[in-house]
PDB file of N, CA and C in Angstrom:
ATOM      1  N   UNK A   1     108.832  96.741  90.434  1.00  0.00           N
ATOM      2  CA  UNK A   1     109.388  96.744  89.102  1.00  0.00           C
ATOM      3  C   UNK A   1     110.720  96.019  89.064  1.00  0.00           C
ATOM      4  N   UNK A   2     111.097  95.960  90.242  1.00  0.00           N
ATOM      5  CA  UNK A   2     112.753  95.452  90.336  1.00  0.00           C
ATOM      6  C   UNK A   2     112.472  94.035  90.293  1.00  0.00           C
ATOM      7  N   UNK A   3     111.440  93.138  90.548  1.00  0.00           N
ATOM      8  CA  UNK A   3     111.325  92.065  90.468  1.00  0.00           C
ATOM      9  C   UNK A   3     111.086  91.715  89.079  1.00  0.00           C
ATOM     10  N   UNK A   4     110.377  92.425  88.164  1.00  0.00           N
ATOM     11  CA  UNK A   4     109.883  92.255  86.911  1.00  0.00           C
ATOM     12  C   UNK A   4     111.174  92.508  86.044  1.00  0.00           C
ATOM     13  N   UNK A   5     112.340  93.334  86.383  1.00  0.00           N
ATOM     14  CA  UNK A   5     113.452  93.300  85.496  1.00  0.00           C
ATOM     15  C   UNK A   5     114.435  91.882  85.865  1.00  0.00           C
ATOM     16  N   UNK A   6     114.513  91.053  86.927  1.00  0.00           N
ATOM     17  CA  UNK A   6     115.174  89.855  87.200  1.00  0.00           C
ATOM     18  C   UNK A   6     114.118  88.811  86.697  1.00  0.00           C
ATOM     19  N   UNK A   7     113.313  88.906  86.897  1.00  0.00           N
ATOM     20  CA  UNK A   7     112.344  88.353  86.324  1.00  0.00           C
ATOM     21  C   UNK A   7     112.114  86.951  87.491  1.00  0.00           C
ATOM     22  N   UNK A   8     111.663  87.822  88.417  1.00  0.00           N
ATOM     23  CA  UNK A   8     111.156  86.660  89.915  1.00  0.00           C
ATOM     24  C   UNK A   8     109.799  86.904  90.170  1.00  0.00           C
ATOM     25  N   UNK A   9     108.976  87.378  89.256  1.00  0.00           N
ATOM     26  CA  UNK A   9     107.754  86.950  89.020  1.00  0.00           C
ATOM     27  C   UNK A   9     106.884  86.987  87.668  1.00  0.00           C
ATOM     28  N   UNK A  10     106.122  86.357  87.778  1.00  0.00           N
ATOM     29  CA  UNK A  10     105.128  86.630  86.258  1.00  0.00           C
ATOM     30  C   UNK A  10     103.925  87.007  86.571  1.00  0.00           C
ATOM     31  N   UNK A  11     103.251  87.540  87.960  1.00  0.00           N
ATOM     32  CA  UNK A  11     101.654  87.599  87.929  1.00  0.00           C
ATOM     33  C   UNK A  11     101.887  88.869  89.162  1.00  0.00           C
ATOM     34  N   UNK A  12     101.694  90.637  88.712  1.00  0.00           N
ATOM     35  CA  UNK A  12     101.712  91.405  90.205  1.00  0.00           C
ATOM     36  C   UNK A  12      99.981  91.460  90.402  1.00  0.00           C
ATOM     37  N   UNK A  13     100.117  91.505  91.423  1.00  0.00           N
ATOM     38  CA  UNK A  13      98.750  92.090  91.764  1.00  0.00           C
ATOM     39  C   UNK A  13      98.793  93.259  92.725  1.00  0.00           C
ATOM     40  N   UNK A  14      97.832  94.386  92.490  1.00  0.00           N
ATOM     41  CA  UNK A  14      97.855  95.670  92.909  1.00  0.00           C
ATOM     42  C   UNK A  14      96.505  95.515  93.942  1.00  0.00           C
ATOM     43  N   UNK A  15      96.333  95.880  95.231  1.00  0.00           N
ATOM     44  CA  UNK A  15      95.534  96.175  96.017  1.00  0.00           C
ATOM     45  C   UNK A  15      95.080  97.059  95.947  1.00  0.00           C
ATOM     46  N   UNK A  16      94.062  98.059  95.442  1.00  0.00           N
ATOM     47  CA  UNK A  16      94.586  99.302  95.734  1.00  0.00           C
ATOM     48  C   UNK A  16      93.071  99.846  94.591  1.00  0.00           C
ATOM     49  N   UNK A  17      92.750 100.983  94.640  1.00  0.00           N
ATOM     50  CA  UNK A  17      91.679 102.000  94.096  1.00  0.00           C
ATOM     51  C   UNK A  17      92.556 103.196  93.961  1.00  0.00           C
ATOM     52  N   UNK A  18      93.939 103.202  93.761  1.00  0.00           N
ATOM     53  CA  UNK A  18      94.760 104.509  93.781  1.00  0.00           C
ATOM     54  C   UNK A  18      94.994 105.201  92.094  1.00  0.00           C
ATOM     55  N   UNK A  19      94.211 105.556  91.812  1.00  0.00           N
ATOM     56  CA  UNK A  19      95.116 105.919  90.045  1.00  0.00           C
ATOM     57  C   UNK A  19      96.752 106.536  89.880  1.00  0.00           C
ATOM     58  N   UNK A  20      96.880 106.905  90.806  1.00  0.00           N
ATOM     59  CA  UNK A  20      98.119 107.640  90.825  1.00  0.00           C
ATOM     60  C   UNK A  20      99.187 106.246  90.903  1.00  0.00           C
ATOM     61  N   UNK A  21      98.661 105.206  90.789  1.00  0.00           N
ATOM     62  CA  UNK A  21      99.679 104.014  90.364  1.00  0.00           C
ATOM     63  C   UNK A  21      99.396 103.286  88.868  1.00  0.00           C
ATOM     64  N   UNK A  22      98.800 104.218  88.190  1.00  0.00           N
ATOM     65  CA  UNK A  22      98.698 104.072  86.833  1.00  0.00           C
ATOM     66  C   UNK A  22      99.836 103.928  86.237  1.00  0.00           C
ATOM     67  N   UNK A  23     100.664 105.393  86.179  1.00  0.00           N
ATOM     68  CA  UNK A  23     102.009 105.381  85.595  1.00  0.00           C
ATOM     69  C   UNK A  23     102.810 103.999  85.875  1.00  0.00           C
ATOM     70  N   UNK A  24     102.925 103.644  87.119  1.00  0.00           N
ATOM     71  CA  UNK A  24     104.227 102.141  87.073  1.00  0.00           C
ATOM     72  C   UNK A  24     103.420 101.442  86.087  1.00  0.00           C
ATOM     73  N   UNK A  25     101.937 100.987  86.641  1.00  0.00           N
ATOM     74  CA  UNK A  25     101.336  99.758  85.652  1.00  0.00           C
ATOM     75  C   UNK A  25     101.677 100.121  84.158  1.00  0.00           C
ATOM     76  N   UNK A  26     101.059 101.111  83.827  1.00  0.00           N
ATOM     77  CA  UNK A  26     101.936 101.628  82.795  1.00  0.00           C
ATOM     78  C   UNK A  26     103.582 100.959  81.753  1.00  0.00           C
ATOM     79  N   UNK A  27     104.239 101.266  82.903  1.00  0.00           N
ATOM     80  CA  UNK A  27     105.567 101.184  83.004  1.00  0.00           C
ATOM     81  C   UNK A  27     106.081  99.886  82.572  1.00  0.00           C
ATOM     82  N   UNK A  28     105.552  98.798  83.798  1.00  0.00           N
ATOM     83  CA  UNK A  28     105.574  97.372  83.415  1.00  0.00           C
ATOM     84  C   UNK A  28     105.179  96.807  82.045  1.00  0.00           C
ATOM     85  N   UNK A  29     103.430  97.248  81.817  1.00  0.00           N
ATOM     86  CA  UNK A  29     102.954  96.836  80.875  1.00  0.00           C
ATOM     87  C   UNK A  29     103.873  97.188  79.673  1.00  0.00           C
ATOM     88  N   UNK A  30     104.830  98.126  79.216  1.00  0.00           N
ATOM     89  CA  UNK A  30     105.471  98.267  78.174  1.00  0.00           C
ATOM     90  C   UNK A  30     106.952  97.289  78.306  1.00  0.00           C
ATOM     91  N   UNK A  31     107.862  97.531  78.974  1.00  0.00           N
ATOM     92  CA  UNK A  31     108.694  97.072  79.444  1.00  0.00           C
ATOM     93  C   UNK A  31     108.744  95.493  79.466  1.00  0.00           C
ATOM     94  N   UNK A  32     107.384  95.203  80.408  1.00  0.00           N
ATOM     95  CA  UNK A  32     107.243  93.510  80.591  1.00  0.00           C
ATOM     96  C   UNK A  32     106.342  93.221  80.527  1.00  0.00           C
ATOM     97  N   UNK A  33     105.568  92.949  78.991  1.00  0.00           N
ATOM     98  CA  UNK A  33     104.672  92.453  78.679  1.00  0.00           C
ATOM     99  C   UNK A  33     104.175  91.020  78.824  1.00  0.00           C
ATOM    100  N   UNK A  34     105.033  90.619  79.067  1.00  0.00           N
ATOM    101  CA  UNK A  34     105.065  88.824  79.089  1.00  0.00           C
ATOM    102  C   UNK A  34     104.493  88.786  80.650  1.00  0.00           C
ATOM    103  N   UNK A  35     104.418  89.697  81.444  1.00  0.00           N
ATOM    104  CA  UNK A  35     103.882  89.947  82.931  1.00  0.00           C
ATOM    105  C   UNK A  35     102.367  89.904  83.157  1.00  0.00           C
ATOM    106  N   UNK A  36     101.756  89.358  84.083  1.00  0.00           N
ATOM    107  CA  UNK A  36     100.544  90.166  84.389  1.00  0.00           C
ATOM    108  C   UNK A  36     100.188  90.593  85.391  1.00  0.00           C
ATOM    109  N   UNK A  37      99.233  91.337  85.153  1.00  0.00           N
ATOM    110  CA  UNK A  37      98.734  92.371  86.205  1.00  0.00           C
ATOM    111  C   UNK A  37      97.062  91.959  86.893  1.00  0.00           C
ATOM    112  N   UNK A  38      97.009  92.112  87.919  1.00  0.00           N
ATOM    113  CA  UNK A  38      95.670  91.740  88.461  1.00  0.00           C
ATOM    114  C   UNK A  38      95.293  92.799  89.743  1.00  0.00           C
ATOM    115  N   UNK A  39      94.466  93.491  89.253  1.00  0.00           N
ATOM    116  CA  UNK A  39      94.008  94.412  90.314  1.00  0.00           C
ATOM    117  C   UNK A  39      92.807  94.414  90.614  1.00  0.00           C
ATOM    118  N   UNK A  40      92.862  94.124  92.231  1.00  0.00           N
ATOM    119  CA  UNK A  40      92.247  94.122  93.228  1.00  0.00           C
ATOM    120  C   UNK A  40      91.193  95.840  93.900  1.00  0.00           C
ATOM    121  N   UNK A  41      90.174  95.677  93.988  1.00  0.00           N
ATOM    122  CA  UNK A  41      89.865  97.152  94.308  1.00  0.00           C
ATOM    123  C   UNK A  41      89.327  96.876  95.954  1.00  0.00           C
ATOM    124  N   UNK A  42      89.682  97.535  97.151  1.00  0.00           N
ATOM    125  CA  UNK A  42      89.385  97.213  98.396  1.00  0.00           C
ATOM    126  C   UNK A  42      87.585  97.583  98.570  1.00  0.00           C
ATOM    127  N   UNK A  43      87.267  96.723  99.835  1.00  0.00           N
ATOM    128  CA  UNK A  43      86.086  97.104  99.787  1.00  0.00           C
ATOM    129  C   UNK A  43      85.930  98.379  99.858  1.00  0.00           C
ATOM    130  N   UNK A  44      84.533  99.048  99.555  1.00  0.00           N
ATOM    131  CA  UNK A  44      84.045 100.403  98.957  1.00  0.00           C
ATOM    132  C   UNK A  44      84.702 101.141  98.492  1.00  0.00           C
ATOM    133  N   UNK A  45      85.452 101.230  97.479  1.00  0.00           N
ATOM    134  CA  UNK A  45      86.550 101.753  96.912  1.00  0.00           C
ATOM    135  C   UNK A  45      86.936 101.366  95.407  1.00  0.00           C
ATOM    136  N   UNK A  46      86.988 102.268  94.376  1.00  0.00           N
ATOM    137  CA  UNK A  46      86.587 101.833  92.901  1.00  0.00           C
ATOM    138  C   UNK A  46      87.803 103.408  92.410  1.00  0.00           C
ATOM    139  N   UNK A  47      88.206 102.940  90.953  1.00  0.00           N
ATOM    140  CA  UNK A  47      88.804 104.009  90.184  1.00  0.00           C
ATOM    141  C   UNK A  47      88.478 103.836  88.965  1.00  0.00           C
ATOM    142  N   UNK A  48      87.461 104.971  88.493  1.00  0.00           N
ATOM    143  CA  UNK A  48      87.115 104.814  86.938  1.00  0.00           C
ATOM    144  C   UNK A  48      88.790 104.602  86.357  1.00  0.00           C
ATOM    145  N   UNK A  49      89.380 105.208  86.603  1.00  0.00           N
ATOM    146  CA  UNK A  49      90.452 105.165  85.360  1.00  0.00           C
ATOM    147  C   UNK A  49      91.381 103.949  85.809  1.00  0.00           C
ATOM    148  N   UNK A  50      91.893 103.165  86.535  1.00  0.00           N
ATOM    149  CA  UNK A  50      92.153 102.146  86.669  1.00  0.00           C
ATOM    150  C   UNK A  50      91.231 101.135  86.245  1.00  0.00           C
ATOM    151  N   UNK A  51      90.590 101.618  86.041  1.00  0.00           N
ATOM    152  CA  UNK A  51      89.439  99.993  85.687  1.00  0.00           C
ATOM    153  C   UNK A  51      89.510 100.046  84.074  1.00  0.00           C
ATOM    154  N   UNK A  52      89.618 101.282  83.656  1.00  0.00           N
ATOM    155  CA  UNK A  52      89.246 101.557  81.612  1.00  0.00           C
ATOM    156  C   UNK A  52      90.690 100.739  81.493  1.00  0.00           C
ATOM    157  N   UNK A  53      91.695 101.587  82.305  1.00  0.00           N
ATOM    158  CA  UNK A  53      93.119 100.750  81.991  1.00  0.00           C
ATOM    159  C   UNK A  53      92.841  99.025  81.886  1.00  0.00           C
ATOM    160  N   UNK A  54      92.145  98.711  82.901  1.00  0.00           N
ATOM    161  CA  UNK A  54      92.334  97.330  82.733  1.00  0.00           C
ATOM    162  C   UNK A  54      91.541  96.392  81.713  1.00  0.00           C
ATOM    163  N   UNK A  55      90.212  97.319  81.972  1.00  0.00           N
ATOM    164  CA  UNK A  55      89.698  96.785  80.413  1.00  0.00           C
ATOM    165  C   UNK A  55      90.318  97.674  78.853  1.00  0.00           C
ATOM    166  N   UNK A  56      91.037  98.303  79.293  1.00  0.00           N
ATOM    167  CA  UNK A  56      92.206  98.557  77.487  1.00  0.00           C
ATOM    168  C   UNK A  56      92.750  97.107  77.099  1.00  0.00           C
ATOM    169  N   UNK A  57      92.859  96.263  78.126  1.00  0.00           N
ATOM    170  CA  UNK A  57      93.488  95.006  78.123  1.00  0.00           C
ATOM    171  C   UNK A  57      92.659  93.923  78.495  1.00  0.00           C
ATOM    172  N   UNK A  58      92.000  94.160  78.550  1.00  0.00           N
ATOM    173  CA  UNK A  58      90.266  93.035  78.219  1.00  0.00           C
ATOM    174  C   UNK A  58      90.119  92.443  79.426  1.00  0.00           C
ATOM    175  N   UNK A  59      90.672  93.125  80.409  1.00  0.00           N
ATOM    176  CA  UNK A  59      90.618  92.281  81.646  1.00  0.00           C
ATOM    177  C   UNK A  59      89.729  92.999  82.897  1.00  0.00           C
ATOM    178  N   UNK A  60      89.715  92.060  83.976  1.00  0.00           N
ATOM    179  CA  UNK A  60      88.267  92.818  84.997  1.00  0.00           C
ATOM    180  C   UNK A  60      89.022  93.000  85.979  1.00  0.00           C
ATOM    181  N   UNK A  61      88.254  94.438  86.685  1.00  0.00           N
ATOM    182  CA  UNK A  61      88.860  94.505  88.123  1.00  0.00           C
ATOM    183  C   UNK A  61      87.990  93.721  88.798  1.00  0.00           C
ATOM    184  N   UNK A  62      88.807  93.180  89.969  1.00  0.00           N
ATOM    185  CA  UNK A  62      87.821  91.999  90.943  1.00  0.00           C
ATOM    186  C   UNK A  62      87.917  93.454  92.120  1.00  0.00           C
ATOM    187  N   UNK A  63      86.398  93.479  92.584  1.00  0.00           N
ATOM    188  CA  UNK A  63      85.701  94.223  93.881  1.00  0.00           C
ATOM    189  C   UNK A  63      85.488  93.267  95.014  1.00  0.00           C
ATOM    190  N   UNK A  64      86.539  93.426  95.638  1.00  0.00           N
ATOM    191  CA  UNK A  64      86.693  93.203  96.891  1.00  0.00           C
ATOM    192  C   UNK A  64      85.622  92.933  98.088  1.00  0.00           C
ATOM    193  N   UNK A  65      84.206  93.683  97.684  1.00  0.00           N
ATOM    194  CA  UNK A  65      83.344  94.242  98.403  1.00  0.00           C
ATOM    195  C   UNK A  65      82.570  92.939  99.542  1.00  0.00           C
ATOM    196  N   UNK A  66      82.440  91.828  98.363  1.00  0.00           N
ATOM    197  CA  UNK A  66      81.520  90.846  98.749  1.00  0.00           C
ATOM    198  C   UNK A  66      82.700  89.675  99.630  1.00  0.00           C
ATOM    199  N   UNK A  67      84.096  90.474  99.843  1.00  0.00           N
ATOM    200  CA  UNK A  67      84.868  89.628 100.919  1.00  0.00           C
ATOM    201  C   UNK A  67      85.052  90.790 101.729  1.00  0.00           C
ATOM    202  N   UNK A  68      83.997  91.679 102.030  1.00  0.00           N
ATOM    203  CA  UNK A  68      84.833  92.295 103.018  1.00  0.00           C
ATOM    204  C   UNK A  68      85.328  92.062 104.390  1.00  0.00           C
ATOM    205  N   UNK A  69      84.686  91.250 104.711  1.00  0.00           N
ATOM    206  CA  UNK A  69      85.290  90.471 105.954  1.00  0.00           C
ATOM    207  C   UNK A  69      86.626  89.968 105.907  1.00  0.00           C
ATOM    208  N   UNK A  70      86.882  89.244 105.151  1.00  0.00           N
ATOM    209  CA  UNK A  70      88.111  88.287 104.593  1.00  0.00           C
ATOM    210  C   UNK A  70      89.059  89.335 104.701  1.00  0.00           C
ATOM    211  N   UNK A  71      88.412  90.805 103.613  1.00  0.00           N
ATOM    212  CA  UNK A  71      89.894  91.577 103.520  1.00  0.00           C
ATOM    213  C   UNK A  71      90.036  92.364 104.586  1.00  0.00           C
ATOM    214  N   UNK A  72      89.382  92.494 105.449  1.00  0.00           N
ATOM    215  CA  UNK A  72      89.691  92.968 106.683  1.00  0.00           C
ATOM    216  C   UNK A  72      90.035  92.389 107.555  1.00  0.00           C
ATOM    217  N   UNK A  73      90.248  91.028 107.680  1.00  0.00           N
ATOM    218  CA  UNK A  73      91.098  90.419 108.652  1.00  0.00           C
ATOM    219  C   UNK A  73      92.405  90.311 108.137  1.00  0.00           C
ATOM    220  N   UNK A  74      92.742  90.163 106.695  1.00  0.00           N
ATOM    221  CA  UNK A  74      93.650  90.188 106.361  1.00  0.00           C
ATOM    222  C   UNK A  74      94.953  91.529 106.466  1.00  0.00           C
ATOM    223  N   UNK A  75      94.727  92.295 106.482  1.00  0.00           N
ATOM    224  CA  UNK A  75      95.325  93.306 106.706  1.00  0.00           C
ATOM    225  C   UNK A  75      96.207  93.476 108.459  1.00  0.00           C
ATOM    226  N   UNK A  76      97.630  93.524 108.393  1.00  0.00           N
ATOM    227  CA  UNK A  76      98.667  93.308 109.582  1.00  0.00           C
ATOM    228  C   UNK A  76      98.163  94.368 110.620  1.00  0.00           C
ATOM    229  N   UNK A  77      98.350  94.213 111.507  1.00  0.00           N
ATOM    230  CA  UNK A  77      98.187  94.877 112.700  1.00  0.00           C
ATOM    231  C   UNK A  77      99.155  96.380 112.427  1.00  0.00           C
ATOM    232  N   UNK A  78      98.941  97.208 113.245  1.00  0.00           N
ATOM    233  CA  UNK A  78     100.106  97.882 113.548  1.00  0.00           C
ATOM    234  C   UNK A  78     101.263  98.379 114.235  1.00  0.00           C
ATOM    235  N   UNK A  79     101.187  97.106 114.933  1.00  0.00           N
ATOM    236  CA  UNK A  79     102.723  96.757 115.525  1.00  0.00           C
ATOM    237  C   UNK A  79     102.892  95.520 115.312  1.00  0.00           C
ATOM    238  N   UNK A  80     104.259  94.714 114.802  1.00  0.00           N
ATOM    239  CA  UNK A  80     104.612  93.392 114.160  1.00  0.00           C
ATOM    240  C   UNK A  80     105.708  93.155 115.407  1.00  0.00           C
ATOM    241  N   UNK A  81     105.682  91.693 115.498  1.00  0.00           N
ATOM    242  CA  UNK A  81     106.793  91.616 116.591  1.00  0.00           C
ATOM    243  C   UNK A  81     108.017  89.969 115.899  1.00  0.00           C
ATOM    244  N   UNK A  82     108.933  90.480 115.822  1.00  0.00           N
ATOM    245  CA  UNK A  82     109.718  89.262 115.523  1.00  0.00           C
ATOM    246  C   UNK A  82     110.938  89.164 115.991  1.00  0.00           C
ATOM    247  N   UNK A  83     111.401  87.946 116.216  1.00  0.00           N
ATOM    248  CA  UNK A  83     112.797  87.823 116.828  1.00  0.00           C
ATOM    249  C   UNK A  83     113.026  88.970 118.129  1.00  0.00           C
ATOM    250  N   UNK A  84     112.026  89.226 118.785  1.00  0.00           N
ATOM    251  CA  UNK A  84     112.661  90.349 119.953  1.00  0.00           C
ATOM    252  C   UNK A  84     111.827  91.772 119.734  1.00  0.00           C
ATOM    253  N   UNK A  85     112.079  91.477 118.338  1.00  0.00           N
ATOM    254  CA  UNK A  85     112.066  93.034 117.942  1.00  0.00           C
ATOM    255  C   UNK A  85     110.194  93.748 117.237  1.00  0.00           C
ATOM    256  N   UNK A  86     109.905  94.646 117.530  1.00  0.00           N
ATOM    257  CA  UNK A  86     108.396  95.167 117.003  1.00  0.00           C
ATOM    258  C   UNK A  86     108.758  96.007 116.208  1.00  0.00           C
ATOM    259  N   UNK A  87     107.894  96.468 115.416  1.00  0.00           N
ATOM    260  CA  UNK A  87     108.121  97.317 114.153  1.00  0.00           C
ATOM    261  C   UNK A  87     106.507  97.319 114.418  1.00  0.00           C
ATOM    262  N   UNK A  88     106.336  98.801 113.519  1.00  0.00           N
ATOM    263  CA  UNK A  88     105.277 100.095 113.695  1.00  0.00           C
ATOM    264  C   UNK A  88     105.026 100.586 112.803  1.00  0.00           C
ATOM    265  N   UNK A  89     103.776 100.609 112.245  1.00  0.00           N
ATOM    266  CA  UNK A  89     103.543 101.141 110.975  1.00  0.00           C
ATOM    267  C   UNK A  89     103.654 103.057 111.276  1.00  0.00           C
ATOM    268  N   UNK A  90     104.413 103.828 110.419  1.00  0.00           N
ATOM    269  CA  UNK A  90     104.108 104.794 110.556  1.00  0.00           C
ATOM    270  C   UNK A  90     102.968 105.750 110.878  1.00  0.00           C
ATOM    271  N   UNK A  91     102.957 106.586 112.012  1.00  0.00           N
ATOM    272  CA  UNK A  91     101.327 107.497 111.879  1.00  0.00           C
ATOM    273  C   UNK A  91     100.642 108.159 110.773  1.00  0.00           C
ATOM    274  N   UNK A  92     101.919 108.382 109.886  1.00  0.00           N
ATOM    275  CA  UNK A  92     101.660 109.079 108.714  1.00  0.00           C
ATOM    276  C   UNK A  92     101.165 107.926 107.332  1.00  0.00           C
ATOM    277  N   UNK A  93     101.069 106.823 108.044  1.00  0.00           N
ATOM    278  CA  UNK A  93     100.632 105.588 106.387  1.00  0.00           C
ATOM    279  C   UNK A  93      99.039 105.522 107.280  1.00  0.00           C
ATOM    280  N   UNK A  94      99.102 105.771 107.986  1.00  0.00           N
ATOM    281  CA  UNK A  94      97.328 105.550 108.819  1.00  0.00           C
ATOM    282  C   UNK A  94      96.456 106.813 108.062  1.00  0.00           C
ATOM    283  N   UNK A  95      95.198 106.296 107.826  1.00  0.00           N
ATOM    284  CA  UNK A  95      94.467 106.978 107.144  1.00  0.00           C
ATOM    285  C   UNK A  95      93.710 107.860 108.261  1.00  0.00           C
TER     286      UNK A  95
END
């Protein structure tokens, strides 16, 4: 949202089958309408109520499903290494 009030982007896209990120989309959509939104649903993974949201606004969720390969390579390891240093995704963000 902090990017959408400086205004250093015009297009978010949400990864995600989570409804409980309704409220921000929400949020934006009033606030910064001139914004858009594009949500992504991961393979096997769908939210009736994120999707009505997006068609309230005439728009489609794209299903992930038929790249699932793609989006599974895409996704970072869980240890990153740069300049020296590694970083670790928390045990607690692992499903």
């Amino acid at each position: 949202m902090g990017d959408c009030s400086v205004n250093n982007v015009d297009t978010l896209v949400l990864v995600s089958a989570d409804s409980d990120l309704i409220p921000p989309l929400q949020f934006i959509k009033e606030r910064y309408p001139e914004k858009k939104i594009r949500v992504y649903f991961p393979p096997d993974l769908s939210s009736g109520a994120l999707s009505a949201l997006m068609r309230a606004e005439n728009k489609k969720v794209i299903r992930l499903g038929k790249s699932k390969a793609k989006f599974l390579n895409s996704i970072m390891p869980d240890d990153v290494t740069k300049d020296g240093f590694t970083f670790t995704i928390p045990q607690k963000w692992k499903a």
